[in-house]
Protein backbone atom coordinates (compact mmCIF):
# COMPACT_ATOMS: atom_id res chain seq x y z
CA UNK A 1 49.54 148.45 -29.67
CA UNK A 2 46.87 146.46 -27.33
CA UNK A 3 44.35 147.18 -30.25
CA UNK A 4 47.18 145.96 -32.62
CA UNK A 5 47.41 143.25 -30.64
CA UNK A 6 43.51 142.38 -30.13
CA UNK A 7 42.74 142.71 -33.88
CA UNK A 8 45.57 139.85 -35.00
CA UNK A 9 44.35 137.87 -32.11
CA UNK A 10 40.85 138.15 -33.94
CA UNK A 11 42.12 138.02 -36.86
CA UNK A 12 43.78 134.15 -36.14
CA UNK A 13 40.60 132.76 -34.65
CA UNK A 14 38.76 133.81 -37.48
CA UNK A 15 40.96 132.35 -40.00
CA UNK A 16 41.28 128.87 -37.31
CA UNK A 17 36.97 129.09 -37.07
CA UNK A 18 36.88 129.21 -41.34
CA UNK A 19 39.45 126.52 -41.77
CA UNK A 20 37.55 124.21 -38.90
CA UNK A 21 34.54 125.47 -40.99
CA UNK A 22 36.00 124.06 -44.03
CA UNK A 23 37.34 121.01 -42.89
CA UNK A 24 33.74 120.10 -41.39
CA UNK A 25 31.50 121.10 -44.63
CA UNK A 26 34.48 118.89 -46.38
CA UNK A 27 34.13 115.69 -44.20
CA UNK A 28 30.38 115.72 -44.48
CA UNK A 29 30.60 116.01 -48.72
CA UNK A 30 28.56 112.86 -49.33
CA UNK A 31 31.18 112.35 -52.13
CA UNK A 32 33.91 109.77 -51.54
CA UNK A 33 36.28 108.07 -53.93
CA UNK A 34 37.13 104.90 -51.96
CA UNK A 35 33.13 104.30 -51.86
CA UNK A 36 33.68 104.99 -56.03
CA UNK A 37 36.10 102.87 -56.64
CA UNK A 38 33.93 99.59 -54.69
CA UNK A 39 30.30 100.50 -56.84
CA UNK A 40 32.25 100.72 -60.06
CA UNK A 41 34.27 97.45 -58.83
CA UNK A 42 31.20 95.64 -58.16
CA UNK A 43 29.14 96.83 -61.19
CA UNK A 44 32.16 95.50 -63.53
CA UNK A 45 32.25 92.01 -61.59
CA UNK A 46 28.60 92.19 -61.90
CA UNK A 47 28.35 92.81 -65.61
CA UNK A 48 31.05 89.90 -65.95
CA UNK A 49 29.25 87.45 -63.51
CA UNK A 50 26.54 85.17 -65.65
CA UNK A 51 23.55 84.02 -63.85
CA UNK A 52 22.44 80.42 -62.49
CA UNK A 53 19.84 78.79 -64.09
CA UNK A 54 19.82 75.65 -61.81
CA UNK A 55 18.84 74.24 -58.13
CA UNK A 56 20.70 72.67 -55.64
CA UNK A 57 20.09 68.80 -55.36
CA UNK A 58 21.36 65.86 -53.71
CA UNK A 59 23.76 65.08 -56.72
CA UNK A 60 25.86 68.50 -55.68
CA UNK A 61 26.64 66.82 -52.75
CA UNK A 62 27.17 63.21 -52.60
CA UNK A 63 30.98 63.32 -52.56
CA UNK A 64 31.50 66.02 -49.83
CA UNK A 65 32.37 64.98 -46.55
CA UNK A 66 29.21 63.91 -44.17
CA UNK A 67 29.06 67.09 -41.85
CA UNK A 68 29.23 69.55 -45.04
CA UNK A 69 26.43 67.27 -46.94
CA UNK A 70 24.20 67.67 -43.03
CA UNK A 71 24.87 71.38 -43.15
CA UNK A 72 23.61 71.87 -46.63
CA UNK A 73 20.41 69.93 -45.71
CA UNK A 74 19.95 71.21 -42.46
CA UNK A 75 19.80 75.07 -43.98
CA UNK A 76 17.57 74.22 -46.46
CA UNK A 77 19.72 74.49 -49.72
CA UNK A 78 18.70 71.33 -51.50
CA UNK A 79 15.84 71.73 -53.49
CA UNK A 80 16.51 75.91 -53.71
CA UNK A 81 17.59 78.42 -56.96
CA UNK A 82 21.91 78.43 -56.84
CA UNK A 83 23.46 81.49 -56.39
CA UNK A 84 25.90 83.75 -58.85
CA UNK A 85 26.95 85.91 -55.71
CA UNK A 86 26.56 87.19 -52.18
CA UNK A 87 25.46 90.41 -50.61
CA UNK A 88 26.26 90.95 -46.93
CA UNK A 89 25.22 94.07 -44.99
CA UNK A 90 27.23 94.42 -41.27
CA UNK A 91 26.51 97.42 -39.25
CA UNK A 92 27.94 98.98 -35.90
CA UNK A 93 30.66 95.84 -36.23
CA UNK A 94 33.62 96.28 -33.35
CA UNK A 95 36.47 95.82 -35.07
CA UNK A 96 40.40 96.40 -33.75
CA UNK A 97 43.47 97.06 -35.99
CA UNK A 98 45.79 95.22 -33.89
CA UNK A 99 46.61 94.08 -30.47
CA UNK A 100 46.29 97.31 -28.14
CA UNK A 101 44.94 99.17 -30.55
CA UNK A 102 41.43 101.07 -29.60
CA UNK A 103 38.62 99.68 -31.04
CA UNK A 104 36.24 101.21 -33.62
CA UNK A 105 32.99 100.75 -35.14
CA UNK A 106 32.73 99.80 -38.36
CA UNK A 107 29.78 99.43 -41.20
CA UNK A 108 31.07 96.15 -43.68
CA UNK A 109 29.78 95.56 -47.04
CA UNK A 110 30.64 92.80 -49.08
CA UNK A 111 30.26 90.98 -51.95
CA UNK A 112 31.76 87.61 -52.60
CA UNK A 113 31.05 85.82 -56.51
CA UNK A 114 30.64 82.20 -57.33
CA UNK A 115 32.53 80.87 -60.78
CA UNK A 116 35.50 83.33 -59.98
CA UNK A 117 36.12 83.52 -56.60
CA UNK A 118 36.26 87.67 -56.17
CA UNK A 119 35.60 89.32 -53.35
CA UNK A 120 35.46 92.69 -51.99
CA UNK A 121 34.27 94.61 -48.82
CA UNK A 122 33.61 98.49 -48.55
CA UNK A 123 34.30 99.75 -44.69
CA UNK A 124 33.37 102.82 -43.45
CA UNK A 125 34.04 104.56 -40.29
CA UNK A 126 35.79 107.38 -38.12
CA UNK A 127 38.63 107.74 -36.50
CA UNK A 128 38.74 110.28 -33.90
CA UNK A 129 35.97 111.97 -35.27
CA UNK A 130 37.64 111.65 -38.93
CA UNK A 131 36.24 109.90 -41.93
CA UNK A 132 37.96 106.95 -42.38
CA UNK A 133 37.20 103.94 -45.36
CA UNK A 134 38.53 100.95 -46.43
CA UNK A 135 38.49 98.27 -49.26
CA UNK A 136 39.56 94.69 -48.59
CA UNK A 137 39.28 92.53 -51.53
CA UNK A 138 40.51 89.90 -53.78
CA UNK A 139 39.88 89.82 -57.43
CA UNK A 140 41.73 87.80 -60.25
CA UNK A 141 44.07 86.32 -57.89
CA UNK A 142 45.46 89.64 -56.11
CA UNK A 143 44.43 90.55 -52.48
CA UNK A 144 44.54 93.89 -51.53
CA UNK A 145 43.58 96.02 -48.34
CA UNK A 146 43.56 99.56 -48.40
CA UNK A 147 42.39 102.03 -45.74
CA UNK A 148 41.83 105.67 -46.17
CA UNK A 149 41.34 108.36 -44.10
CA UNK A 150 39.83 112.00 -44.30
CA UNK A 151 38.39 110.53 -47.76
CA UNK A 152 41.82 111.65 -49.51
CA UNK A 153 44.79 110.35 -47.67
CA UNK A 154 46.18 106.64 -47.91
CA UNK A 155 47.16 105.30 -44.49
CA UNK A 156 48.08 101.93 -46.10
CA UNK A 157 47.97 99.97 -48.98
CA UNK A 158 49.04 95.71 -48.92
CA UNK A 159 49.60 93.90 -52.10
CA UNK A 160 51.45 90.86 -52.61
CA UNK A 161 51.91 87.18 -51.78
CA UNK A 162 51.05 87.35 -48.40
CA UNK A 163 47.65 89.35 -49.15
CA UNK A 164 46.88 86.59 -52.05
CA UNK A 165 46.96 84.15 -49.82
CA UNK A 166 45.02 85.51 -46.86
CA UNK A 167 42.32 87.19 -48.96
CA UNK A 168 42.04 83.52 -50.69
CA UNK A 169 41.64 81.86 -47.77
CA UNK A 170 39.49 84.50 -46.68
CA UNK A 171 36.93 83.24 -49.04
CA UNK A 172 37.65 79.97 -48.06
CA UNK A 173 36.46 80.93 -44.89
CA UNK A 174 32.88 81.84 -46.52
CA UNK A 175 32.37 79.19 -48.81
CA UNK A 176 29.52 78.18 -47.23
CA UNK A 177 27.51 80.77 -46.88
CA UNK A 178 27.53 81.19 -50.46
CA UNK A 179 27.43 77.21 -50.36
CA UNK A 180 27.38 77.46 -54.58
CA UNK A 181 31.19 78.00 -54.20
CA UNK A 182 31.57 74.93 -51.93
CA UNK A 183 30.76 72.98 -54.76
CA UNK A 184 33.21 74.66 -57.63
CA UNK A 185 36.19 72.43 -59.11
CA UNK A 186 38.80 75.16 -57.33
CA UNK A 187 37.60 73.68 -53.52
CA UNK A 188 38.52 70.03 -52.89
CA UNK A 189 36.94 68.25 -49.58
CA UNK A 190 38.59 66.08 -47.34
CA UNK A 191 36.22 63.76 -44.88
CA UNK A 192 37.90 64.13 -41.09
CA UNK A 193 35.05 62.91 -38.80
CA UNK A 194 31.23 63.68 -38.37
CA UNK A 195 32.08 67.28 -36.95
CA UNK A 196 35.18 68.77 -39.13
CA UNK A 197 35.89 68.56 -42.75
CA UNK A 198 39.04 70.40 -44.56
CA UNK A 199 38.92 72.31 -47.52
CA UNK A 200 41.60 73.51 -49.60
CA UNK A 201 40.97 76.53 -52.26
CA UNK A 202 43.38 76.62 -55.64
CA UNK A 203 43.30 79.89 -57.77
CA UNK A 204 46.06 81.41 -59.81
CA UNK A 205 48.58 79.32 -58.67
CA UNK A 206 47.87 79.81 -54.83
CA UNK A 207 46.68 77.10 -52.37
CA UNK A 208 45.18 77.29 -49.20
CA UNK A 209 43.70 75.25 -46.11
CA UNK A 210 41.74 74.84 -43.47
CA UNK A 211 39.05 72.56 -41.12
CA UNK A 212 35.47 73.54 -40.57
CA UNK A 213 33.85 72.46 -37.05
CA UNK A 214 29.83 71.84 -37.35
CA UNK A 215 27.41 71.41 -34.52
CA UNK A 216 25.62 68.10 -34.68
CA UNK A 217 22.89 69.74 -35.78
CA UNK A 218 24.39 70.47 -38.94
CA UNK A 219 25.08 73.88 -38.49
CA UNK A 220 29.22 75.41 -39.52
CA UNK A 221 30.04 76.60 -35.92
CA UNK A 222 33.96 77.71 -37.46
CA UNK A 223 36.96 77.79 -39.84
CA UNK A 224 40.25 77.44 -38.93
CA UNK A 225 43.21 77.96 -40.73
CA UNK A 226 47.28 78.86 -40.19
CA UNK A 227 46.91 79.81 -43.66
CA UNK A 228 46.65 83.85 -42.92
CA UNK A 229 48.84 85.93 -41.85
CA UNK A 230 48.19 88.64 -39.44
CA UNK A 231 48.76 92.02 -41.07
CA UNK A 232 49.64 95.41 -39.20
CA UNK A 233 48.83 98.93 -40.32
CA UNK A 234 52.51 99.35 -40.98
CA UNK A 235 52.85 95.87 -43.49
CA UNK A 236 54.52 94.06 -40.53
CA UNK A 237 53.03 90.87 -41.27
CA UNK A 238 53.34 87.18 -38.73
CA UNK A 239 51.71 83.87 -39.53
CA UNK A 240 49.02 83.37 -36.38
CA UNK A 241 46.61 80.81 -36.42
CA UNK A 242 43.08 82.53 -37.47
CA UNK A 243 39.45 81.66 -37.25
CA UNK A 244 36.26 82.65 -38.26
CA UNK A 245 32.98 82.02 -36.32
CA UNK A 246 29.47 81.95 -37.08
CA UNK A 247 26.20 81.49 -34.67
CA UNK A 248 22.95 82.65 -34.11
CA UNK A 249 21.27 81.04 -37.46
CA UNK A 250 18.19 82.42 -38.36
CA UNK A 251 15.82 81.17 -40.96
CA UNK A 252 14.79 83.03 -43.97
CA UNK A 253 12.76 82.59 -47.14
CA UNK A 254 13.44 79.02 -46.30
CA UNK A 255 17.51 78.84 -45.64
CA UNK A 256 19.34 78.77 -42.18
CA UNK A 257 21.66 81.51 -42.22
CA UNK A 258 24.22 82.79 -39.49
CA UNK A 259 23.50 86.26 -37.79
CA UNK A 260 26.50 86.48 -35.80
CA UNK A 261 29.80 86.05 -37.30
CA UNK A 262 33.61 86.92 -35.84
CA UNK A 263 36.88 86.39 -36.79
CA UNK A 264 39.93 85.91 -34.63
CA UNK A 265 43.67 85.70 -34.11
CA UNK A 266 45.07 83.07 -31.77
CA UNK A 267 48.38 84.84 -30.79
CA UNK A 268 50.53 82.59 -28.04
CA UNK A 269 49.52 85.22 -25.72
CA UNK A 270 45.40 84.83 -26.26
CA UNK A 271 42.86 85.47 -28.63
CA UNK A 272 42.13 88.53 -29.95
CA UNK A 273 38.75 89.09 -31.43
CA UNK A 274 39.11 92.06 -33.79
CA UNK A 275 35.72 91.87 -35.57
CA UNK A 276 32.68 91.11 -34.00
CA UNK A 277 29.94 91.48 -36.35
CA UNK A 278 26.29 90.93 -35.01
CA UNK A 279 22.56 91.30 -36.81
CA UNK A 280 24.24 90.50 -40.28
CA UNK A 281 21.95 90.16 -43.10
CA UNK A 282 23.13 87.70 -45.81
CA UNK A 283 21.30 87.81 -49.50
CA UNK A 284 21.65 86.08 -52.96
CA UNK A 285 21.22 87.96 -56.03
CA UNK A 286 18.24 86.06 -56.86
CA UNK A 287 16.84 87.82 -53.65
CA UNK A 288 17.80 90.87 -54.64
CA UNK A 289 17.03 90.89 -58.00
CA UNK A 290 13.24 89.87 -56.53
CA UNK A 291 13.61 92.98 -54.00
CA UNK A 292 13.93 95.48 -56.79
């Protein structure tokens, strides 16, 4: 019996050792659908988005406000190729789901387009040692964020009104650092005073707000909006005033571009950074088009 015993003993470890086996060989597969589904995303927007032919000049920007005609001279726009679209690379960003929720690290890429304005963002991570991804985008009017975990399972998926309308403002929010949408028919300026300017973004039927604060150098310092709503993993969503920050410009091939960017929820109870994204690298697809 004790040998009986021993031998299924051994006989469940080995069967617990092959399935941890298999469950590691699995989550290192280089294969993964969610990181599918965002190259064959992009390469269709891609194929649909035409190229610029033309510079940026002082005639762009004579009717927007005073602090968002500075910023585009102070970065070095005027006078340089406009863009069709908008690579961004994050890495190693700390990012939290939610108030008292862990935090993770994330790698971010994103794309955002210029005569539509699409927009889409691959995430990948871990969670507890799992594989866990994530799209956030907005294309043809619909927002969407999806996040996935163990590369098969779907721990949530938003649609609807309220994810139109964040993910719109959303790129709002990034207008100008693809500063070729800044200057499309669907963003209308307002002048405020030589430090803040609002914009409001129409698309599809949806409208949305909100003020941008600029150093005096010239430099867009933030974006505020209560045009987002906050979100949980479980669709519970609650309007909360959100911004997005940028700092630490650094100058390259000629243009003044943030490094630093974060985004935040002003709950009644304090802010809550949830993404605090540092070293970014922003590029036009004239730059990368010249890089390959």
């Amino acid at each position: 019996m004790k040998m009986r015993s021993k031998r299924r003993k051994l006989e469940i470890i080995g069967v617990f050792l092959l399935f941890m086996g298999i469950i590691t060989v699995f989550f290192n597969i280089s294969y993964s659908k969610t990181k599918t589904e965002f190259s064959e995303i992009i390469g269709g927007l891609l194929t649909e988005t035409p190229s610029e032919s033309s510079i940026f000049t002082e005639e762009d920007i004579v009717d927007l406000p005073l602090p968002v005609q500075k910023y585009f001279r102070h970065c070095g726009y005027i006078g340089t190729p406009k863009m069709s679209y908008m690579k961004a690379i994050y890495q190693d960003v700390d990012f939290l789901f939610g108030k008292d929720k862990p935090a993770i690290k994330i790698d971010y890429t994103q794309y955002n387009f210029v005569k539509e304005p699409n927009r889409i963002a691959y995430i990948d991570s871990s969670m507890y040692g799992i594989p866990f991804e994530g799209l956030d985008s907005y294309i043809a009017g619909h927002g969407s964020m999806k996040g996935v975990l163990a590369k098969q399972f779907t721990l949530f998926h938003h649609t609807g009104e309220t994810m139109d309308k964040a993910s719109l403002v959303t790129c709002l929010s990034e207008c100008l650092l693809i500063p070729n949408v800044a200057i499309q028919d669907f963003v209308v300026w307002e002048e405020i005073d030589d430090f803040h300017a609002k914009a409001t973004i129409s698309h599809y039927g949806v409208t949305a707000s909100g003020i941008f604060t600029f150093h005096e150098n010239g430099e867009m310092l933030s974006f505020t909006t209560d045009d987002r709503e906050a979100t949980a993993m479980d669709g519970f969503s609650e309007k909360v005033k959100w911004s997005a920050l940028c700092s630490e410009y650094v100058e390259i091939n000629g243009i003044r571009r943030p490094t630093v960017l974060q985004a935040i929820w002003h709950y009644d109870d304090g802010d809550l950074v949830y993404f605090d994204g540092k070293d970014i690298v922003i590029e036009f697809d004239y730059e990368l088009t010249a890089r390959t």
